[in-house]
Protein backbone atom coordinates (compact mmCIF):
# COMPACT_ATOMS: atom_id res chain seq x y z
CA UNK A 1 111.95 99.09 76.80
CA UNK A 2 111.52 102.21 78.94
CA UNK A 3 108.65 101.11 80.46
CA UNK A 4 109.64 97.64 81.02
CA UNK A 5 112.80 98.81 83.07
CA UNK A 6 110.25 100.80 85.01
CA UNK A 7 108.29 98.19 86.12
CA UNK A 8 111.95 96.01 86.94
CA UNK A 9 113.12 98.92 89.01
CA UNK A 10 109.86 99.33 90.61
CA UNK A 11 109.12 95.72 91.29
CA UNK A 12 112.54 95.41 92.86
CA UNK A 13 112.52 98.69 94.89
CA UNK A 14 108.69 99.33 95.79
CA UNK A 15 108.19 103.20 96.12
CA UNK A 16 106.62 103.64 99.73
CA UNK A 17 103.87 106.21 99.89
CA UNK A 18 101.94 107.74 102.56
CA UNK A 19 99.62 105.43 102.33
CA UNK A 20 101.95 102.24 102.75
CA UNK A 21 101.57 101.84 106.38
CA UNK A 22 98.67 103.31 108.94
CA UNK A 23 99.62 105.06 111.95
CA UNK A 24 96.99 103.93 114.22
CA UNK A 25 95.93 105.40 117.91
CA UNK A 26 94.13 103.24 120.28
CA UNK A 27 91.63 104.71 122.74
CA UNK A 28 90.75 102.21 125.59
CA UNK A 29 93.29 99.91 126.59
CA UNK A 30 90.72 97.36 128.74
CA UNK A 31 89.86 93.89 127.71
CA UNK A 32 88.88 94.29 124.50
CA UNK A 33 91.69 97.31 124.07
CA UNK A 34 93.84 94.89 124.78
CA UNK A 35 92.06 92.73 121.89
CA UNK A 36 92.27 95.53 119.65
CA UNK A 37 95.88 95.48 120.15
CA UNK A 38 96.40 91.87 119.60
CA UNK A 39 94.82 92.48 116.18
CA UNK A 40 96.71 95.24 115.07
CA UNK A 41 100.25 93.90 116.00
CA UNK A 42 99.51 91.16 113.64
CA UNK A 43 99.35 93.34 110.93
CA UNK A 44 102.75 95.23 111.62
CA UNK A 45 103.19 95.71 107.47
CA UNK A 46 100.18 97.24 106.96
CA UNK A 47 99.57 98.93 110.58
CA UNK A 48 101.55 100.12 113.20
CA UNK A 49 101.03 101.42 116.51
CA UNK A 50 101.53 104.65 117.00
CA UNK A 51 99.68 105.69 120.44
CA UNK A 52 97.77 104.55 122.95
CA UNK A 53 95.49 106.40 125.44
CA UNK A 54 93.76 104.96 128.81
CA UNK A 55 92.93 106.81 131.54
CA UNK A 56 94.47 104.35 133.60
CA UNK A 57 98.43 104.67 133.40
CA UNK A 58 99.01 100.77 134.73
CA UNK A 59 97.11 100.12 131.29
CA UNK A 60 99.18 102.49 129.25
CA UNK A 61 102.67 101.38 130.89
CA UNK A 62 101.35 98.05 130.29
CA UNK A 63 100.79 98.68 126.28
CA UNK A 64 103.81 100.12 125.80
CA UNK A 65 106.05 97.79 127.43
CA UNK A 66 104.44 95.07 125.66
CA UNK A 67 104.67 96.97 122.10
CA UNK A 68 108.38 97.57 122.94
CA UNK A 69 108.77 94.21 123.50
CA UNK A 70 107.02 92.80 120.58
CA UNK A 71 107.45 95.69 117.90
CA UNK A 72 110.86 97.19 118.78
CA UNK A 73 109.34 101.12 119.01
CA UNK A 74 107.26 102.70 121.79
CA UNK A 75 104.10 104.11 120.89
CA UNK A 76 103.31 107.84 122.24
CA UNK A 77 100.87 107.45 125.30
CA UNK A 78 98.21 110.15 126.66
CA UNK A 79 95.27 110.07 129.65
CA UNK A 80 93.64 112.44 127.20
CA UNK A 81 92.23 110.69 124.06
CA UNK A 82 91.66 114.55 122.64
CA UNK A 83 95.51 114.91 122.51
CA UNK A 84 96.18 112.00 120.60
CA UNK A 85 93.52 113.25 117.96
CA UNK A 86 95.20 115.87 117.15
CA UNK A 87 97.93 114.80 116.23
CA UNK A 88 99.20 114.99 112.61
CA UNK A 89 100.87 111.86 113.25
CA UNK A 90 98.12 109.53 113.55
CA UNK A 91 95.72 108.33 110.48
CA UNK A 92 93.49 106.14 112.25
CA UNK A 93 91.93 105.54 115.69
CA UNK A 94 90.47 102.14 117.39
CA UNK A 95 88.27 102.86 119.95
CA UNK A 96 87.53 100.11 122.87
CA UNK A 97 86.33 102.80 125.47
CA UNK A 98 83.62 101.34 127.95
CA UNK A 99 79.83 101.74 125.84
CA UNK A 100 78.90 105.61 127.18
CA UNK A 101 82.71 107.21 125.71
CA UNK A 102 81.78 105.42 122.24
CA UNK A 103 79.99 108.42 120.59
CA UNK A 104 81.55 111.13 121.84
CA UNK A 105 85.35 109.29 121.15
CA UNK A 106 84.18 108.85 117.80
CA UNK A 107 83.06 111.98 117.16
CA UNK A 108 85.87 113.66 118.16
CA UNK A 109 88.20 110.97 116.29
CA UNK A 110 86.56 111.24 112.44
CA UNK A 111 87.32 114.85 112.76
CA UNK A 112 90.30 114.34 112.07
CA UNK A 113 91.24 110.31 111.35
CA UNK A 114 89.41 107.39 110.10
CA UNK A 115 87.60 105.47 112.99
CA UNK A 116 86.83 102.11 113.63
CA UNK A 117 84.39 102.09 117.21
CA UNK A 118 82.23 98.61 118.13
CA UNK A 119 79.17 98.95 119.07
């Protein structure tokens, strides 16, 4: 009986762990960044945007404004994709930096995050 009230109260009131939703980080924020984020915002229970990162801040402004628009939360932004990987608050990056940033972004991404790089 115990057990089956359990699974009721559970069932009807889902106990959210850390591991419910990933705080992802783009890098790269181009063409296929821009793909990347297309993606990503479709799966907004399983994924959300948490930063993006471009050297180019007419890319960034451009992210967040549509993320705002479309998600209802603005992501943190940085020039410096090193900043973003160190934060605590991100679990996973997407890098769509142009083909010579891919190894070093990565590299300095797994240290810390899971990584998904093309390429």
């Amino acid at each position: 009986m115990k057990t089956a009230a359990a699974a009721i109260a559970t069932a009807r009131f889902p106990i959210l762990g850390a591991n419910d939703r990933v705080n992802l980080g783009l890098v790269g924020l181009g063409g296929r960044g821009n793909d990347h984020m297309n993606f990503y915002g479709k799966l907004d229970t399983d994924a959300r945007i948490a930063a993006v990162c471009d050297v180019n801040q007419a890319a960034r402004e451009r992210a967040v404004a549509k993320i705002r628009k479309e998600k209802g939360h603005d992501p943190k932004e940085d020039a410096d994709m090193r900043t973003m990987f160190e934060s605590k608050d991100i679990d996973a990056v997407s890098v769509a930096t142009p083909n010579h940033w891919h190894a070093l972004s990565a590299i300095w991404a797994a240290r810390r995050q899971d990584v998904y790089v093309e390429k």
